[in-house]
Protein backbone atom coordinates (compact mmCIF):
# COMPACT_ATOMS: atom_id res chain seq x y z
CA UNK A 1 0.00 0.00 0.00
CA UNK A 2 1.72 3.37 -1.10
CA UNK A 3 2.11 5.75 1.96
CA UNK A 4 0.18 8.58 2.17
CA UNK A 5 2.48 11.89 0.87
CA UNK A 6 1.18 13.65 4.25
CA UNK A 7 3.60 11.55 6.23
CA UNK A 8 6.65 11.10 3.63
CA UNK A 9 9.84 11.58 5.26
CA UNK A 10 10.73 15.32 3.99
CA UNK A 11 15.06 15.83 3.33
CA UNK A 12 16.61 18.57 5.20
CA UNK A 13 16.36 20.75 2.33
CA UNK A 14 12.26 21.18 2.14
CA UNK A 15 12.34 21.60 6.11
CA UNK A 16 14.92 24.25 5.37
CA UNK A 17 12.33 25.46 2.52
CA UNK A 18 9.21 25.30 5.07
CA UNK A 19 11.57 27.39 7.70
CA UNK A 20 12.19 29.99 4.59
CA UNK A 21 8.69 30.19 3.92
CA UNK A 22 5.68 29.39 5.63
CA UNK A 23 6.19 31.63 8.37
CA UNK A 24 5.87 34.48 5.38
CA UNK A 25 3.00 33.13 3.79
CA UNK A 26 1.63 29.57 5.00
CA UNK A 27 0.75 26.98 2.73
CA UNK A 28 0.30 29.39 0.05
CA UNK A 29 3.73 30.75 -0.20
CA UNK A 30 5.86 27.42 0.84
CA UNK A 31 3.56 25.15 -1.89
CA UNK A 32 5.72 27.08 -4.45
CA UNK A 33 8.75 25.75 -3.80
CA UNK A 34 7.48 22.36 -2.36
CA UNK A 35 6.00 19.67 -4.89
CA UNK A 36 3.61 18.83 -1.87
CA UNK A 37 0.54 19.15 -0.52
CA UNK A 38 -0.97 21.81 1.42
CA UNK A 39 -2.07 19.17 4.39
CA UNK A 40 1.50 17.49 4.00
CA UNK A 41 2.99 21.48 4.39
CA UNK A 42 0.88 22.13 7.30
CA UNK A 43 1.13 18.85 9.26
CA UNK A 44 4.99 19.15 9.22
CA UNK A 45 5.15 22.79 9.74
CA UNK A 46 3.61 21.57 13.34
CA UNK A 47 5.40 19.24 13.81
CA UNK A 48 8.21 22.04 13.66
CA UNK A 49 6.84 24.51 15.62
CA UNK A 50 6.70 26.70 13.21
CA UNK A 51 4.11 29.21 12.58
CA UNK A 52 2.94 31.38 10.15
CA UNK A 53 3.49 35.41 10.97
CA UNK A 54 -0.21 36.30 11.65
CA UNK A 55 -0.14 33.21 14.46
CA UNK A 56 3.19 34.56 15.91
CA UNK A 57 3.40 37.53 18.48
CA UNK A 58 4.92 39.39 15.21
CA UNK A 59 2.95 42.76 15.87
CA UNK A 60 3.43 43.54 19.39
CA UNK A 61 0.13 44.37 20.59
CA UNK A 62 1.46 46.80 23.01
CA UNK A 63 2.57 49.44 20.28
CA UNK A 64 -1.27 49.74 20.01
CA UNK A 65 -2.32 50.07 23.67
CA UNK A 66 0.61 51.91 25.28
CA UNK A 67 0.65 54.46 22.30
CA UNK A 68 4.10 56.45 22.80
CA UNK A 69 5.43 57.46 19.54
CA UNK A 70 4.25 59.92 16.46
CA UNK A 71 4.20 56.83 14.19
CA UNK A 72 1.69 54.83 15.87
CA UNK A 73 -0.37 57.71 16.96
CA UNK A 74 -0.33 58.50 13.17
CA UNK A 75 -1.35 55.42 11.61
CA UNK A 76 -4.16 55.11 14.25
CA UNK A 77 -5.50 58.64 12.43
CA UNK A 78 -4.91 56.90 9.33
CA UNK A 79 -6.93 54.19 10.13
CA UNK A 80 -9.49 55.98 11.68
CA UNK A 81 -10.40 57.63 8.25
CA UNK A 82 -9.35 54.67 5.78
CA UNK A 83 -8.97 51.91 7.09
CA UNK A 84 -10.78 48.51 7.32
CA UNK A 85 -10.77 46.51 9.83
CA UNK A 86 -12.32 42.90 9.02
CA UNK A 87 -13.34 40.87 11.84
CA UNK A 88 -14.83 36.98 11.27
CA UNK A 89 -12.43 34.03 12.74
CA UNK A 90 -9.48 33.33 10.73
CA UNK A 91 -9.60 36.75 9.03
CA UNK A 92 -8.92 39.39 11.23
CA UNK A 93 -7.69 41.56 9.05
CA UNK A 94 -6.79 45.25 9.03
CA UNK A 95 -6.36 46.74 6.03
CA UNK A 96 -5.30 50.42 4.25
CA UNK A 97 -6.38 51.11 0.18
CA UNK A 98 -5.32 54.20 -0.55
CA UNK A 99 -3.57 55.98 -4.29
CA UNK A 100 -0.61 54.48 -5.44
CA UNK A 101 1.41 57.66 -4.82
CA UNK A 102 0.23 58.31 -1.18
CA UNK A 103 1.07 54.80 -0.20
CA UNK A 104 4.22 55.10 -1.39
CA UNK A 105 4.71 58.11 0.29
CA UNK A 106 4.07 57.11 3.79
CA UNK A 107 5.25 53.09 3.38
CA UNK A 108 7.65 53.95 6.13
CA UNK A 109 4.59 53.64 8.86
CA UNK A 110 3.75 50.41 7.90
CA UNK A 111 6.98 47.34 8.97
CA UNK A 112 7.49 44.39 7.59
CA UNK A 113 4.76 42.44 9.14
CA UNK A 114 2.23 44.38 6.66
CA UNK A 115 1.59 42.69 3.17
CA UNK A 116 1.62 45.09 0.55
CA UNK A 117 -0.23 44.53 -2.54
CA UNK A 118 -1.17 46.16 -5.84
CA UNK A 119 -4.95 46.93 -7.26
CA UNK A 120 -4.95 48.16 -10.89
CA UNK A 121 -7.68 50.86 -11.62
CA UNK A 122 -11.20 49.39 -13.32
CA UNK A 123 -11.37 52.92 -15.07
CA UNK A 124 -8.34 55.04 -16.73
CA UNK A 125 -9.25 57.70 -15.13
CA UNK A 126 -8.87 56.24 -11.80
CA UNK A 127 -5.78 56.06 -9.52
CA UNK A 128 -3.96 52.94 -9.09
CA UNK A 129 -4.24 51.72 -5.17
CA UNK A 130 -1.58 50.07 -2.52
CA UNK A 131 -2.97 48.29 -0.02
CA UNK A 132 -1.30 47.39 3.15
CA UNK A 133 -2.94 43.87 5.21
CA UNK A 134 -2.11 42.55 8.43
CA UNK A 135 -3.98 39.61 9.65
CA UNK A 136 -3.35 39.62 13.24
CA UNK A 137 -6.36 39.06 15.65
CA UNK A 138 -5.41 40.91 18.99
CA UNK A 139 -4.70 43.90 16.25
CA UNK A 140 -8.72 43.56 15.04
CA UNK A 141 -9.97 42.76 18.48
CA UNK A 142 -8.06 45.96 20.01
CA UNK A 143 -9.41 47.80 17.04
CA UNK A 144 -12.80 46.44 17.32
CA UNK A 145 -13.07 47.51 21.10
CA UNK A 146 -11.90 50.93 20.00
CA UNK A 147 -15.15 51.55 17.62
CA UNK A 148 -12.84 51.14 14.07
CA UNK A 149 -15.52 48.81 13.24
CA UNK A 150 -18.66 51.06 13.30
CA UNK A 151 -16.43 54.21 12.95
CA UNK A 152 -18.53 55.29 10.08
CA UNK A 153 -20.98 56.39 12.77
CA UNK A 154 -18.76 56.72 15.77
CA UNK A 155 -16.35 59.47 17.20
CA UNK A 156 -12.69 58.47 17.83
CA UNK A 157 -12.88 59.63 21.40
CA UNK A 158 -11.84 56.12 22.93
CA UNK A 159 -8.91 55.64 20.67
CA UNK A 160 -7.91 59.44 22.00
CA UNK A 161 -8.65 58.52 25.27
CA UNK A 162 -5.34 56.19 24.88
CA UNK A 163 -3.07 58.62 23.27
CA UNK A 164 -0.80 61.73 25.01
CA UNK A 165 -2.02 65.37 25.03
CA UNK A 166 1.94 66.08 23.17
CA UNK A 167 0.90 63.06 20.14
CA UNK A 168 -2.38 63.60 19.93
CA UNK A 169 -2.21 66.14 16.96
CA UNK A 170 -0.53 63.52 14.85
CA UNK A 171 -3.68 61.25 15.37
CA UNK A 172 -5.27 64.23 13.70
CA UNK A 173 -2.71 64.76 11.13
CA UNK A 174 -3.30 61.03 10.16
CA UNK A 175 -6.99 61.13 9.91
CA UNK A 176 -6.63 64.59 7.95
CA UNK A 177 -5.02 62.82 5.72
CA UNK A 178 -7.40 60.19 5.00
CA UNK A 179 -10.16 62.13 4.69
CA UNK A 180 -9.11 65.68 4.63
CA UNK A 181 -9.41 68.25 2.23
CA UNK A 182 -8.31 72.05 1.62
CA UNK A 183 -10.36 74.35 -0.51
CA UNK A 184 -11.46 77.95 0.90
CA UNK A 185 -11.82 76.30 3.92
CA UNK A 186 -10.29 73.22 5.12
CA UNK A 187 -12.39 69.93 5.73
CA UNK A 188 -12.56 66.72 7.10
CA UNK A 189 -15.35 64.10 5.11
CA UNK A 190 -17.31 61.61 6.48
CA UNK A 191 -20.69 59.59 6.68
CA UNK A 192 -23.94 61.29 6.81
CA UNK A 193 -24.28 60.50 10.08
CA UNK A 194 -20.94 60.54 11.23
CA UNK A 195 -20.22 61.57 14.95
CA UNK A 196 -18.17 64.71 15.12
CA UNK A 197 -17.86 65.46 18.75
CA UNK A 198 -14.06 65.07 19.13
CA UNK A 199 -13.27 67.64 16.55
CA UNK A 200 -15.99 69.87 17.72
CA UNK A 201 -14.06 69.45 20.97
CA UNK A 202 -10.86 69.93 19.60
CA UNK A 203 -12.28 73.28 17.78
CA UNK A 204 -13.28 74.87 21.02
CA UNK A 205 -10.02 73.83 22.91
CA UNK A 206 -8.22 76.16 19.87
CA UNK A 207 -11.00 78.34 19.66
CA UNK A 208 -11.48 77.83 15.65
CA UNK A 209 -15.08 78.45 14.16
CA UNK A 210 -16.22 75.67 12.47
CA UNK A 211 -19.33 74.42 10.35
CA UNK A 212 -20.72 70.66 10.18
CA UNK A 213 -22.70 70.20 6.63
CA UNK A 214 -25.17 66.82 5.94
CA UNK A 215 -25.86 66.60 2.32
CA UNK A 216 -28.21 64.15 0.90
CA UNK A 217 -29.09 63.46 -2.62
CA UNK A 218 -31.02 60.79 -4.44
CA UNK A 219 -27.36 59.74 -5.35
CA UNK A 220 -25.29 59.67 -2.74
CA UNK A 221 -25.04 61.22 1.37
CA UNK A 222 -22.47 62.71 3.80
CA UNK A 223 -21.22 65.20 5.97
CA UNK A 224 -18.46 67.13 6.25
CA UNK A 225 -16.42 68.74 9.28
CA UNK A 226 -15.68 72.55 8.40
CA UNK A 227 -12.99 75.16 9.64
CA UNK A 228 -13.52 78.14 8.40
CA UNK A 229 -12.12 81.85 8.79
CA UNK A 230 -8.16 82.30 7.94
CA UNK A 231 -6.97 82.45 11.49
CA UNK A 232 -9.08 79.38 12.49
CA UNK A 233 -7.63 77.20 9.70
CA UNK A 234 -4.37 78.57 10.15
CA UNK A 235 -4.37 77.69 13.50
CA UNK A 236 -5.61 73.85 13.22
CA UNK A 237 -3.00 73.30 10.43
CA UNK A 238 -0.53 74.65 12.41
CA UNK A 239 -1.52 72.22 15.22
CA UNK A 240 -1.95 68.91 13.25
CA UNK A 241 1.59 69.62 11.50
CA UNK A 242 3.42 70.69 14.77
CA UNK A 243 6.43 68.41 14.72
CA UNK A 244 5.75 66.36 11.89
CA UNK A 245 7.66 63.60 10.10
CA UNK A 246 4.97 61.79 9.02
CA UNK A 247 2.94 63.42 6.37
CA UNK A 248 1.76 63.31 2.70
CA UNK A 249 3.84 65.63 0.97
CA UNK A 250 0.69 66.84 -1.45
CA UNK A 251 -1.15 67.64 1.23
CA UNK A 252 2.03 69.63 3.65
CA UNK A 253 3.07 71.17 0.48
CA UNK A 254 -0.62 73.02 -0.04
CA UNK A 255 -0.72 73.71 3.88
CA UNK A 256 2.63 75.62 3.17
CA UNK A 257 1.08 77.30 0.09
CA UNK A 258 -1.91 78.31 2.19
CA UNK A 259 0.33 79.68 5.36
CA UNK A 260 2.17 81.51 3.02
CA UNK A 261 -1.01 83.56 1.22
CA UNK A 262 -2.08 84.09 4.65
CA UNK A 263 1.16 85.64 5.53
């Protein structure tokens, strides 16, 4: 009777191969390099303790909870306006889709533990898209628990809650840069009925005068978070880009073009 090819003796060189990589990819990425199957993978892979990266303690959980730096309080603001965060068991994924050219711009927030993919536009006269993954459960759950799953309707006030008076403005920065926008005034998009109590907070601690639009058409519904007046936009640029060395460069380089008209 032929032995089953789950429990053929593998040489030193495919263990060496499923060391390489499964922890990178699983099944998926060793089977390429392996003429074996994806049970036969996986059953040895136990055997050798070895994991795959979004079973290992690879994203340290605590960068999220103890926030201390302007990278993570940035990428939480990023998040906050673009990401996804997908939560059913196996896929607890978090996930960022934004243009080509922004991605690219701030990869350096995002380590190697992040898959980064490619989406080519349906249309021509749409933008190509990154995307950044990270399948990572305590990351979702953490997320989850800090409303990034019904933030289309929530306020980011527990997520602030967690971060430093001196970091906070990056968190701003980041979501400003999701979802922000300069024109005569400068604005921040969201749902129709999104919750906008912790900017409205934000604009009274800087004493900026503000406006909060709903729009609804047979086509399509939103809001948007307003700052208007000069000195009040002035002044909320000047806070979210206090210290900054994470930023899009589009949007800095109009919030220099703007300080500078103002004079």
């Amino acid at each position: 009777m032929p032995c089953n090819i789950m429990y053929m003796r593998y040489t030193e060189k495919e263990k060496n191969l499923i060391k390489k990589y499964y922890p990178l990819g699983g099944c998926k990425e060793t089977i390429k390099y392996l003429n074996r199957s994806t049970d036969s993978i996986r059953h040895t892979a136990k055997k050798m303790g070895i994991k795959t990266i979004c079973r290992q303690n690879l994203c340290d959980i605590n960068d999220f909870k103890y926030i201390s730096t302007e990278k993570m309080a940035y990428l939480l603001g990023f998040l906050w306006g673009d990401g996804h965060i997908s939560y059913k068991p196996r896929y607890y994924f978090t996930t960022l889709s934004i243009k080509k050219e922004d991605g690219n711009n701030i990869k350096k927030i995002f380590d190697k533990r992040w898959k980064i993919s490619h989406k080519k536009p349906q249309k021509k006269e749409w933008s190509p898209q990154i995307i950044f993954k990270l399948n990572h459960k305590e990351l979702a759950t953490f997320l989850k628990d800090h409303d990034y799953t019904v933030k289309s309707l929530a306020s980011p006030s527990k997520i602030l809650n967690k971060i430093h008076n001196k970091l906070k403005n990056h968190f701003f920065r980041g979501w400003f840069d999701a979802d922000g926008h300069f024109s005569s005034s400068v604005t921040i998009c969201g749902t129709y009925y999104q919750n906008w109590e912790c900017l409205e907070k934000l604009s009274k601690k800087l004493k900026l005068k503000y406006k909060i639009y709903q729009w609804k058409s047979k086509n399509t519904k939103f809001s948007r978070f307003e700052i208007t007046g000069k000195e009040s936009y002035s002044k909320f640029l000047s806070y979210i880009y206090k210290d900054a060395n994470f930023k899009l460069d589009r949007k800095f380089l109009k919030y220099q073009k703007l300080i500078a008209k103002i004079g």
